[in-house]
Protein backbone atom coordinates (compact mmCIF):
# COMPACT_ATOMS: atom_id res chain seq x y z
CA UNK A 1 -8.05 24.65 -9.11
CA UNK A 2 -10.17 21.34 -8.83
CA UNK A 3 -11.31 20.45 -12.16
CA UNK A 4 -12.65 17.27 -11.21
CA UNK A 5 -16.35 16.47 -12.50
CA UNK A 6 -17.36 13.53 -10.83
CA UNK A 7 -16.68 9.69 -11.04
CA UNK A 8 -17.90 7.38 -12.99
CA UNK A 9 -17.68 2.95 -13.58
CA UNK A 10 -14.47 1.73 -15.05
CA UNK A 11 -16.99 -0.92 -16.69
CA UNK A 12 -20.13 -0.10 -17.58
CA UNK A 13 -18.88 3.81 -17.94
CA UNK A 14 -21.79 4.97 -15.62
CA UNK A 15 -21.76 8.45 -13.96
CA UNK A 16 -21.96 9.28 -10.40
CA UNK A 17 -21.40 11.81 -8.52
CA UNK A 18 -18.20 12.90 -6.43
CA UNK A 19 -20.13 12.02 -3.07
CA UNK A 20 -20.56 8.15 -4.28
CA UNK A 21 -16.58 7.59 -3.61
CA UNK A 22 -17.00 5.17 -0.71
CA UNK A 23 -19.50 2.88 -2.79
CA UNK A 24 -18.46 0.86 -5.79
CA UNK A 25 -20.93 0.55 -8.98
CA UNK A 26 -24.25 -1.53 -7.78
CA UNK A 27 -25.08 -2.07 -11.56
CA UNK A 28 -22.03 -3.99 -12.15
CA UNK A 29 -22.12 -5.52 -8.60
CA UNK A 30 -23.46 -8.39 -9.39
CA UNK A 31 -21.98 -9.28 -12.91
CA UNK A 32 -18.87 -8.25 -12.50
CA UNK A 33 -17.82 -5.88 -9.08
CA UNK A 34 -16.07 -2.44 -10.00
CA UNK A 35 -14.94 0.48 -8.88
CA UNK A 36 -14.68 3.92 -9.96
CA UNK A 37 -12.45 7.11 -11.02
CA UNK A 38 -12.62 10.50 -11.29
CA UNK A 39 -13.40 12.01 -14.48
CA UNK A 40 -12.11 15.56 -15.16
CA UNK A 41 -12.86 18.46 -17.02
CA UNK A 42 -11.66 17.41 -21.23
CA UNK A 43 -10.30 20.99 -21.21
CA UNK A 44 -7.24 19.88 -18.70
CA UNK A 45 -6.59 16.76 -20.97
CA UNK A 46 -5.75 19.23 -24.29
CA UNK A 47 -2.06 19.51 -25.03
CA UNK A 48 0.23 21.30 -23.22
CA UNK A 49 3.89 22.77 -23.83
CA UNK A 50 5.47 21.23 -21.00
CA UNK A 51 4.61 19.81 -17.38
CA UNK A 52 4.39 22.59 -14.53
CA UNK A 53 8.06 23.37 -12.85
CA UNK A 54 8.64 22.56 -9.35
CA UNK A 55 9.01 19.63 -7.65
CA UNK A 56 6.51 17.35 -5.10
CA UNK A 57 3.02 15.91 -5.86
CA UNK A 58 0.86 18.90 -5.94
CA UNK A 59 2.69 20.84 -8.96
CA UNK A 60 0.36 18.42 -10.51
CA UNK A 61 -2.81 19.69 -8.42
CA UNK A 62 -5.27 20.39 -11.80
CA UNK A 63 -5.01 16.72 -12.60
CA UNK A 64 -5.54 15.85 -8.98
CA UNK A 65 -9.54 15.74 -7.16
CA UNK A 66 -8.08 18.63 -4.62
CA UNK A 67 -7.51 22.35 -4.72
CA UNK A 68 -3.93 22.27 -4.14
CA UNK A 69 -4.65 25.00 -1.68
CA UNK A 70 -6.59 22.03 1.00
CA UNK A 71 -3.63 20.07 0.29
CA UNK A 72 -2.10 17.83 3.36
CA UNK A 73 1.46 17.54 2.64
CA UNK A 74 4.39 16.41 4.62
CA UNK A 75 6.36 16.42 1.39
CA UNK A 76 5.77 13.15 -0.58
CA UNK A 77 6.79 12.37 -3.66
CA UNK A 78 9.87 13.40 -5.95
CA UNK A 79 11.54 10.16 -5.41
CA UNK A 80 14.64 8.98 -7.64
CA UNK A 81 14.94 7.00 -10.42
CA UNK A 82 17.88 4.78 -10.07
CA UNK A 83 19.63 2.85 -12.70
CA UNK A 84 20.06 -1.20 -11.39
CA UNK A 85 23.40 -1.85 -13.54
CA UNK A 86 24.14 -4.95 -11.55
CA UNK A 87 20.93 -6.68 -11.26
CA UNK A 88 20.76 -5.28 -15.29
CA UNK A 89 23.18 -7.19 -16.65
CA UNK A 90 22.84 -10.48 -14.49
CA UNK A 91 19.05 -10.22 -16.44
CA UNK A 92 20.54 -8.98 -19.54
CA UNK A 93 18.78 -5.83 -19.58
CA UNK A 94 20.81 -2.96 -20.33
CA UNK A 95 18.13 -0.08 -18.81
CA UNK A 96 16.53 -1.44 -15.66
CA UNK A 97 15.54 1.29 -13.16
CA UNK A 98 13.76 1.38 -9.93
CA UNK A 99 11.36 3.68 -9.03
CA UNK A 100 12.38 4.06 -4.77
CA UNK A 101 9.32 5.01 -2.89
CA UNK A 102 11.43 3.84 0.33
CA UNK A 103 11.88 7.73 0.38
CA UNK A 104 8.45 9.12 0.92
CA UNK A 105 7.64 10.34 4.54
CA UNK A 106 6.37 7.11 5.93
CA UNK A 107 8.24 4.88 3.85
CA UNK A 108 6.08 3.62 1.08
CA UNK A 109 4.25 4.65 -2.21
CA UNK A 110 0.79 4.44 -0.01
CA UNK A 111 1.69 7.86 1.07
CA UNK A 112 0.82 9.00 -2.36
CA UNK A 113 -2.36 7.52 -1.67
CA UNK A 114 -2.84 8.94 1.80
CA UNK A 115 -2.26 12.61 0.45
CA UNK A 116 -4.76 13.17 -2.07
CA UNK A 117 -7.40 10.96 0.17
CA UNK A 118 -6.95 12.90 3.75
CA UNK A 119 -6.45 15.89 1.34
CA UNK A 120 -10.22 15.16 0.47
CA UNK A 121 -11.70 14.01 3.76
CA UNK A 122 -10.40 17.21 5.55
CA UNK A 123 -12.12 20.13 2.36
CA UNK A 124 -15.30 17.67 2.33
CA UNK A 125 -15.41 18.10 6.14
CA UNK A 126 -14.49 14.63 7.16
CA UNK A 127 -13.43 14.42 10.62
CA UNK A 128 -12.23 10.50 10.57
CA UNK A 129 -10.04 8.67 8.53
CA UNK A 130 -10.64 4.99 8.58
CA UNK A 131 -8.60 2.31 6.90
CA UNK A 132 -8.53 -1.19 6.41
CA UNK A 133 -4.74 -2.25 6.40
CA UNK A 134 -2.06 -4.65 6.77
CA UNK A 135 0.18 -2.14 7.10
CA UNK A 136 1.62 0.39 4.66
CA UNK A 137 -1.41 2.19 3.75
CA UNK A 138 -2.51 2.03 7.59
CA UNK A 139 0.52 4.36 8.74
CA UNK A 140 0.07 6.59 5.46
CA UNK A 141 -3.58 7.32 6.79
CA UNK A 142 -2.06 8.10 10.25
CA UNK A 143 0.80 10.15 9.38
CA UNK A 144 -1.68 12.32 7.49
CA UNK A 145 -4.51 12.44 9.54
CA UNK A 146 -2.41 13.04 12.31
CA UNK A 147 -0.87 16.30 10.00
CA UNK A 148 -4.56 17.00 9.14
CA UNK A 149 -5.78 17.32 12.57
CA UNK A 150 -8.18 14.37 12.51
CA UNK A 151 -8.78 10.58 14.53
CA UNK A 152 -7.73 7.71 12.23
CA UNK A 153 -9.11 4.00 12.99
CA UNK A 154 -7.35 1.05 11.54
CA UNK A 155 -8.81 -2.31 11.08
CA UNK A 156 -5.75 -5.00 10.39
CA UNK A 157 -5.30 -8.02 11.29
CA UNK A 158 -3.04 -10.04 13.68
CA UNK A 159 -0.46 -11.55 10.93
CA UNK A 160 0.57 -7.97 9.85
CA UNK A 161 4.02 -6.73 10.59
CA UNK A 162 4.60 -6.24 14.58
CA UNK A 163 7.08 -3.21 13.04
CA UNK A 164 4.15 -1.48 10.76
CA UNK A 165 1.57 -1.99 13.80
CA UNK A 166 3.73 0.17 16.20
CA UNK A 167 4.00 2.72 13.49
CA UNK A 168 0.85 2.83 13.09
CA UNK A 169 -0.33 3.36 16.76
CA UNK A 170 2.93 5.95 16.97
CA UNK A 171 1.39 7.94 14.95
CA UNK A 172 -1.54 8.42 16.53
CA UNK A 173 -4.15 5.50 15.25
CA UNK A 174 -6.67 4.10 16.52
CA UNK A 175 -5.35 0.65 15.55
CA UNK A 176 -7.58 -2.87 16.77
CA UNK A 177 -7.19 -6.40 15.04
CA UNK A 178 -9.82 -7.78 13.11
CA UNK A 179 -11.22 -11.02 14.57
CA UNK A 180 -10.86 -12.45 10.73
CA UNK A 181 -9.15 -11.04 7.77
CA UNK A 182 -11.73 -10.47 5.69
CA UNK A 183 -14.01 -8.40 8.30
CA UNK A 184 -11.93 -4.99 8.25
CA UNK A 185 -13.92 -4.32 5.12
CA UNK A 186 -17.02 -5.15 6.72
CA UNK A 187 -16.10 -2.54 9.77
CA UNK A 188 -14.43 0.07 7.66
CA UNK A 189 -18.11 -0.07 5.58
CA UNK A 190 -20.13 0.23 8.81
CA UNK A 191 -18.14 3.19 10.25
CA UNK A 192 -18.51 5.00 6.88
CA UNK A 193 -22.28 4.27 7.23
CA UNK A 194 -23.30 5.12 10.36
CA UNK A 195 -20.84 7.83 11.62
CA UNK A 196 -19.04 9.17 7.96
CA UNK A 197 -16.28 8.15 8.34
CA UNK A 198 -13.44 8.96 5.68
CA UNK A 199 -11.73 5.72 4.18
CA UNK A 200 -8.67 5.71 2.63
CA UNK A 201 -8.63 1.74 1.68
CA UNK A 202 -11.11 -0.80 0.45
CA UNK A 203 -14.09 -0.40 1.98
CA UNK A 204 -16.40 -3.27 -0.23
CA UNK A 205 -16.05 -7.24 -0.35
CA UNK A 206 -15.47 -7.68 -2.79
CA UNK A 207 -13.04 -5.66 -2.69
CA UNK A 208 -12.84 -3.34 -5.83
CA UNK A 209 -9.71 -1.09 -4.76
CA UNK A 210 -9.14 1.85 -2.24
CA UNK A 211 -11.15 5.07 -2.02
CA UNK A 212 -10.53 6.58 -6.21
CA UNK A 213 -9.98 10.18 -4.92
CA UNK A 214 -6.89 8.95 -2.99
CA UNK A 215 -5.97 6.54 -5.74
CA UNK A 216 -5.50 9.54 -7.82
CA UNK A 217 -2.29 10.32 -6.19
CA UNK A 218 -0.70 7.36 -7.99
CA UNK A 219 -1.03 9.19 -11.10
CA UNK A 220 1.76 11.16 -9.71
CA UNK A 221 4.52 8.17 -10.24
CA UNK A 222 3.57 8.27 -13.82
CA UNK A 223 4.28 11.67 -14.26
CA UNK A 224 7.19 11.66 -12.11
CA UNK A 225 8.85 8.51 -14.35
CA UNK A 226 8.07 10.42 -17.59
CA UNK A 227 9.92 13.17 -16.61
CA UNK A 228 12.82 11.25 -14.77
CA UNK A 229 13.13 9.54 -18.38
CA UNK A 230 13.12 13.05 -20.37
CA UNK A 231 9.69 12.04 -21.37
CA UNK A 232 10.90 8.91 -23.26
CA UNK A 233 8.56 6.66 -21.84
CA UNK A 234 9.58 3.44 -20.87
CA UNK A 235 8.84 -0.10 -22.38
CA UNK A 236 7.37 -2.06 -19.39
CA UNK A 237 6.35 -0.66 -15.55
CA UNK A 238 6.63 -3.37 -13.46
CA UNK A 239 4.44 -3.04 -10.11
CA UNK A 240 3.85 -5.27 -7.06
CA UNK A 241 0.04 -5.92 -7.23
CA UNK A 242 -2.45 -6.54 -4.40
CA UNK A 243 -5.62 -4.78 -5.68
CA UNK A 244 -4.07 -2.68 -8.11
CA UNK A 245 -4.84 0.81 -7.08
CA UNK A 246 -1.25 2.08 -8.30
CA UNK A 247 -1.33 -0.10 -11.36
CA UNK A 248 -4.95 1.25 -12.28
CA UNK A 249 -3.76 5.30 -11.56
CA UNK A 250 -0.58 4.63 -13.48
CA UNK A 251 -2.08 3.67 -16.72
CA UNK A 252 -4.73 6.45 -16.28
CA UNK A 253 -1.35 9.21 -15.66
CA UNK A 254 0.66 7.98 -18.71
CA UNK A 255 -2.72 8.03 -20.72
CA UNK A 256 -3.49 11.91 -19.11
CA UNK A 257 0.49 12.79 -20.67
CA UNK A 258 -0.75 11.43 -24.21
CA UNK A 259 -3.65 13.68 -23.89
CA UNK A 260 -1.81 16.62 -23.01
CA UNK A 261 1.14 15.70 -25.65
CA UNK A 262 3.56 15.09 -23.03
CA UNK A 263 4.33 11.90 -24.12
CA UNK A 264 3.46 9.78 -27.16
CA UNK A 265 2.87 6.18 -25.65
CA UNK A 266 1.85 3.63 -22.66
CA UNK A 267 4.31 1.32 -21.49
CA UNK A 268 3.04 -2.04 -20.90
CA UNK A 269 2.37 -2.81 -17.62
CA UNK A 270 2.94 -5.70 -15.47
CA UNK A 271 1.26 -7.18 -12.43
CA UNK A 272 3.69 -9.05 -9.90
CA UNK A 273 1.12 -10.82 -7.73
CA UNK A 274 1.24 -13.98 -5.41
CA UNK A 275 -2.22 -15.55 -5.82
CA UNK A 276 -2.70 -15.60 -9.70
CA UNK A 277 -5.67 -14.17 -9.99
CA UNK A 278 -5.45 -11.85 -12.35
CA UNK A 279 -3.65 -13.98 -14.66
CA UNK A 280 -6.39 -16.10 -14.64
CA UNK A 281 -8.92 -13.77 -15.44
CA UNK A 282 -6.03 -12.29 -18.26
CA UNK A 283 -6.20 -16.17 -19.87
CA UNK A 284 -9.93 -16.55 -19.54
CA UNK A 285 -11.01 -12.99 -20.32
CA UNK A 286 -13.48 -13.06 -17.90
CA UNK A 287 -14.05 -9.73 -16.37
CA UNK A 288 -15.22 -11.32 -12.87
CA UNK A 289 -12.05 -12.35 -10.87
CA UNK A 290 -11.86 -15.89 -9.60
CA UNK A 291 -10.88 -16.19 -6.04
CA UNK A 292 -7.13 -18.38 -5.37
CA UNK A 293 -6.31 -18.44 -2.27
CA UNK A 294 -2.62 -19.86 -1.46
CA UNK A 295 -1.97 -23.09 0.76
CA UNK A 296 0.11 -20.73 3.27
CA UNK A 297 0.37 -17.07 3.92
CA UNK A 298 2.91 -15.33 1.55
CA UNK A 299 6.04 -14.07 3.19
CA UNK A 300 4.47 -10.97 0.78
CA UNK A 301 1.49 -10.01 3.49
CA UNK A 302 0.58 -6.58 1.71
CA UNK A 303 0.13 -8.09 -1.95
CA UNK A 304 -1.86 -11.08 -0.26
CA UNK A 305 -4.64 -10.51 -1.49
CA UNK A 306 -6.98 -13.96 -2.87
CA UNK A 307 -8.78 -11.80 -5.44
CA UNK A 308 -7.38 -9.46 -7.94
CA UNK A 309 -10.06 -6.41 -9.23
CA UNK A 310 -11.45 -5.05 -12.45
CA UNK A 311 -9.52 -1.70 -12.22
CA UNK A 312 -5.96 -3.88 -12.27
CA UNK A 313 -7.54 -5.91 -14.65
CA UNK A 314 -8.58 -3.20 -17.27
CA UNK A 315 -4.95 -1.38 -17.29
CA UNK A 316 -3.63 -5.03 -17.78
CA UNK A 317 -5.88 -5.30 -21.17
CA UNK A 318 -5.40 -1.23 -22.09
CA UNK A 319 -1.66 -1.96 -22.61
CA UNK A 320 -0.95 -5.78 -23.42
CA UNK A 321 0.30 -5.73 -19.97
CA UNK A 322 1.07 -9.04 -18.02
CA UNK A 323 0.40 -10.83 -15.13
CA UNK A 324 3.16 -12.53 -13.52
CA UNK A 325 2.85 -15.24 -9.99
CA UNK A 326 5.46 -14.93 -8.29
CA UNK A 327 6.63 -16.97 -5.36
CA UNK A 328 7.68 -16.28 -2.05
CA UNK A 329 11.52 -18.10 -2.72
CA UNK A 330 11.84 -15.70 -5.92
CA UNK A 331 10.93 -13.00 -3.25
CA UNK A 332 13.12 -13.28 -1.36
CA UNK A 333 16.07 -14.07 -3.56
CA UNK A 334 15.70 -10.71 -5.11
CA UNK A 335 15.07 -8.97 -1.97
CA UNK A 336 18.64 -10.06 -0.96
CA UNK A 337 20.21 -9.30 -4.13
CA UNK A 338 18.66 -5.12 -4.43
CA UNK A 339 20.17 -5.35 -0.79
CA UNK A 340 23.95 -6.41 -1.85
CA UNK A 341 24.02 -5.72 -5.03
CA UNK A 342 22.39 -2.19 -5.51
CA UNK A 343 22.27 -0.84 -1.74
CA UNK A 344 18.44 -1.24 -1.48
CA UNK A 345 16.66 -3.32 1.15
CA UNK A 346 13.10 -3.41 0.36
CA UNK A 347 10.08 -5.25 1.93
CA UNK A 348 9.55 -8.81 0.55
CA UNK A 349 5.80 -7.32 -1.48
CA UNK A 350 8.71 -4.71 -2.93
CA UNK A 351 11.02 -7.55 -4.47
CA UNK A 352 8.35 -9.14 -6.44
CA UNK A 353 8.78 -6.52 -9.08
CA UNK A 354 12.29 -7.50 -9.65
CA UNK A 355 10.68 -11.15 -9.63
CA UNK A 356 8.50 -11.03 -11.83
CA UNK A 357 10.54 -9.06 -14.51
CA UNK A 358 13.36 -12.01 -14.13
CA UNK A 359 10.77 -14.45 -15.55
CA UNK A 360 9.52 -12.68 -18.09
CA UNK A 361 13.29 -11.21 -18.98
CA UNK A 362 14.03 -15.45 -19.37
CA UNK A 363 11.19 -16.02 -20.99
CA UNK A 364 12.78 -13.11 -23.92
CA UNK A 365 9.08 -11.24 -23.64
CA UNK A 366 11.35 -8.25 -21.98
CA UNK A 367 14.06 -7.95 -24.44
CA UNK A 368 17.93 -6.59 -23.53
CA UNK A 369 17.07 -3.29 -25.57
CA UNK A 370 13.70 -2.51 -23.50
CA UNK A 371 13.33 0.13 -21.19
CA UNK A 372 12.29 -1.38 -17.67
CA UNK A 373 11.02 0.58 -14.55
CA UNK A 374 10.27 -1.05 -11.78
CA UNK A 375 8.43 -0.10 -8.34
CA UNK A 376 10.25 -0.47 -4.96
CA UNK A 377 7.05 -0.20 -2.76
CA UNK A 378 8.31 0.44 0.50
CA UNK A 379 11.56 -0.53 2.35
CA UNK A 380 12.84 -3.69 4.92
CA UNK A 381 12.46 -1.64 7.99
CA UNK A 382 8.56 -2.18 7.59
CA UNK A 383 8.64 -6.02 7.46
CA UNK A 384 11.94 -7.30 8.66
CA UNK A 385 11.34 -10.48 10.42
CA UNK A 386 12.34 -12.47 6.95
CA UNK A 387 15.38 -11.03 6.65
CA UNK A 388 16.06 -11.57 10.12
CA UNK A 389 15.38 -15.23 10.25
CA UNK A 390 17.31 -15.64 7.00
CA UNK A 391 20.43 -13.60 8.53
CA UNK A 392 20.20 -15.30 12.11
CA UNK A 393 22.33 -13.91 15.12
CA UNK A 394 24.93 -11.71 15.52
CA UNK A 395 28.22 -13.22 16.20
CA UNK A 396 30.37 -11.91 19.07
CA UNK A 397 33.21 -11.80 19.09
CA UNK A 398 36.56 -11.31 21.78
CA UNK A 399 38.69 -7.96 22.11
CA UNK A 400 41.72 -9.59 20.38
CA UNK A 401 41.28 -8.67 16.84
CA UNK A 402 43.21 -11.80 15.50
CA UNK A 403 40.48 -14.34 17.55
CA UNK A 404 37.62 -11.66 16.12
CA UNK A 405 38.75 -12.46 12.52
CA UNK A 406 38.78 -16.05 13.16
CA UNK A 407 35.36 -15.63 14.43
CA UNK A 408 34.47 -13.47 10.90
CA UNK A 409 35.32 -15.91 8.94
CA UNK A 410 33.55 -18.89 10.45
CA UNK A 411 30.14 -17.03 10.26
CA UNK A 412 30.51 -15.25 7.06
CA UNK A 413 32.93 -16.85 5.22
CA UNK A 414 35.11 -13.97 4.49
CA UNK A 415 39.35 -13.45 5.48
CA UNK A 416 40.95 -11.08 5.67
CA UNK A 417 44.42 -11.52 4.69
């Protein structure tokens, strides 16, 4: 059963109602621009003896804006928990864990997002699905409109990953570049306007985050990593930021397992972004976010973002959290060691997780004892043109296997005796 109530400002605490989810808050638009989230029912939030059995996001569907029984599944979440022993101990750490959303039906967390959103659109009548997207969340909104039954547009842009745009399309999208970055938002707003169109991403500039029903699906990791952990929650989430829709929800799910007596704690939370801007707004504590925009585009294209928001901002300050820059070198370094050393290739956005908890584990603010999760975002097959370049050709090599192993060791520096 939906239990939902309505949304309402994650700054000035405002009420609105559940039909005001493609708008942000026009009182704080001009001070400060923020979005909303749902607010539920108090009577869900009282304690519990245990979380519901079964396994996938909707055994969770009273803390979720959907009836479970409109729900659009193609059977997302339930991903593992793995234990990074290797990359542990080279950082010290003796409990560092991944969260791998790699696994999810499209191949990143946005499908989390996707669910609960098209889950909406399609009981509220919605017949398109719009999205503003460099990627990720673009072929989330396709693989479950596409389950739902209804047309999905995507605005993106032209640097965005030649490997995510065919999925996209694949899937059935409507996908078109934008003639400047910055204008999907402006086109995703306009199609909501005039025709009602459903959207799953930002839809505001400034951007504030993605559409809060879907965002609620991101609650889901929390619970999920709770559980994974036998409810001992960890010290420190680490999450690649962009506009910090899955940073926001996860606060917000391991503050819903406090309320229900699930859990006794939130883990601080950290921010692994490429511009600084939250940072900035952490050391000023401002609440409006200053604009940084890099001298180059980041190897990182789906946490490119100039511009952090409030929501990202406000789960940094709820928990001590941190904000860590991280740079695309570090990216990439740690992208190449979860590939040889633990058996995961991730996208480069993925790796700065594992970046930005090296600095702060040399920096002795993560100590060896603390619990670490971190969030593997989605995997190398979506962006894998820097891997590629790093990697370079293929040797070839003759039929004569002595020749071949001559050839082996040349280009990889390994013999084989």
């Amino acid at each position: 059963m939906n239990h939902a109530l309505g949304l309402r400002c994650l700054r000035c605490h405002r009420a609105y109602p559940m039909s005001h989810y493609d708008r942000d808050c026009p009182v704080c638009r001009a001070d400060a621009p923020s979005g909303l989230a749902v607010e539920y029912d108090p009577e869900m939030l009282r304690p519990r003896p245990a979380a519901p059995a079964g396994v996938g996001l909707w055994r969770h569907g009273d803390l979720l804006p959907v009836d479970a029984a409109d729900a659009v599944s193609l059977g997302e979440s339930g991903t593992p928990l793995l234990p990074l022993r290797r990359i542990g101990a080279a950082l010290g750490l003796e409990q560092l864990f991944v969260k791998d959303e790699t696994r999810q039906p499209t191949g990143s967390f946005k499908d989390r997002l996707a669910c609960v959103g098209v889950s909406a659109a399609r009981a509220m009548g919605a017949r398109v699905i719009v999205s503003s997207s460099s990627g990720n969340a673009g072929a989330a909104a396709a693989a479950y409109a596409a389950r739902a039954g209804l047309r999905c547009v995507i605005f993106t842009f032209r640097e965005a990953s030649a490997t995510l745009v065919a999925q996209m399309r694949a899937l059935g999208a409507i996908v078109v570049f934008a003639g400047h970055k910055d204008d999907r938002f402006s086109l995703v707003q306009q199609g909501v306007s005039r025709f009602g169109w459903f959207a799953t991403s930002p839809f505001s500039d400034p951007v504030t985050g993605s559409n809060p029903l879907g965002v609620e699906g991101y609650k889901t990791l929390a619970y999920e990593i709770a559980e994974e952990m036998g409810w001992e929650v960890p010290d420190w989430c680490v999450l690649p930021v962009c506009y910090g829709d899955a940073l926001a929800a996860i606060g917000r799910g391991f503050q819903d397992m406090v309320s229900l007596g699930w859990t006794t704690r939130v883990p601080r939370l950290v921010a692994a972004e490429v511009s600084g801007s939250l940072g900035a707004a952490l050391a000023s504590g401002e609440d409006r976010l200053p604009v940084i925009r890099l001298n180059k585009p980041s190897v990182a294209t789906s946490i490119g973002a100039a511009r952090g928001t409030f929501q990202a901002l406000q789960a940094l300050r709820a928990c001590a959290g941190r904000a860590v820059t991280v740079d695309d070198a570090a990216m990439l370094h740690w992208q190449e060691a979860l590939a040889r050393q633990e058996g995961l290739w991730v996208e480069p956005s993925a790796a700065a997780s594992l970046a930005a908890t090296a600095i702060l584990a040399a920096e002795e603010a993560i100590e060896p004892h603390h619990r670490v999760v971190l969030l593997a975002t989605a995997g190398g097959l979506k962006d894998p043109d820097a891997t590629q370049s790093r990697l370079g050709a293929v040797p070839v090599v003759p039929a004569d296997l002595d020749p071949a192993l001559n050839v082996i060791e040349d280009a990889y520096g390994v013999r084989f005796a």
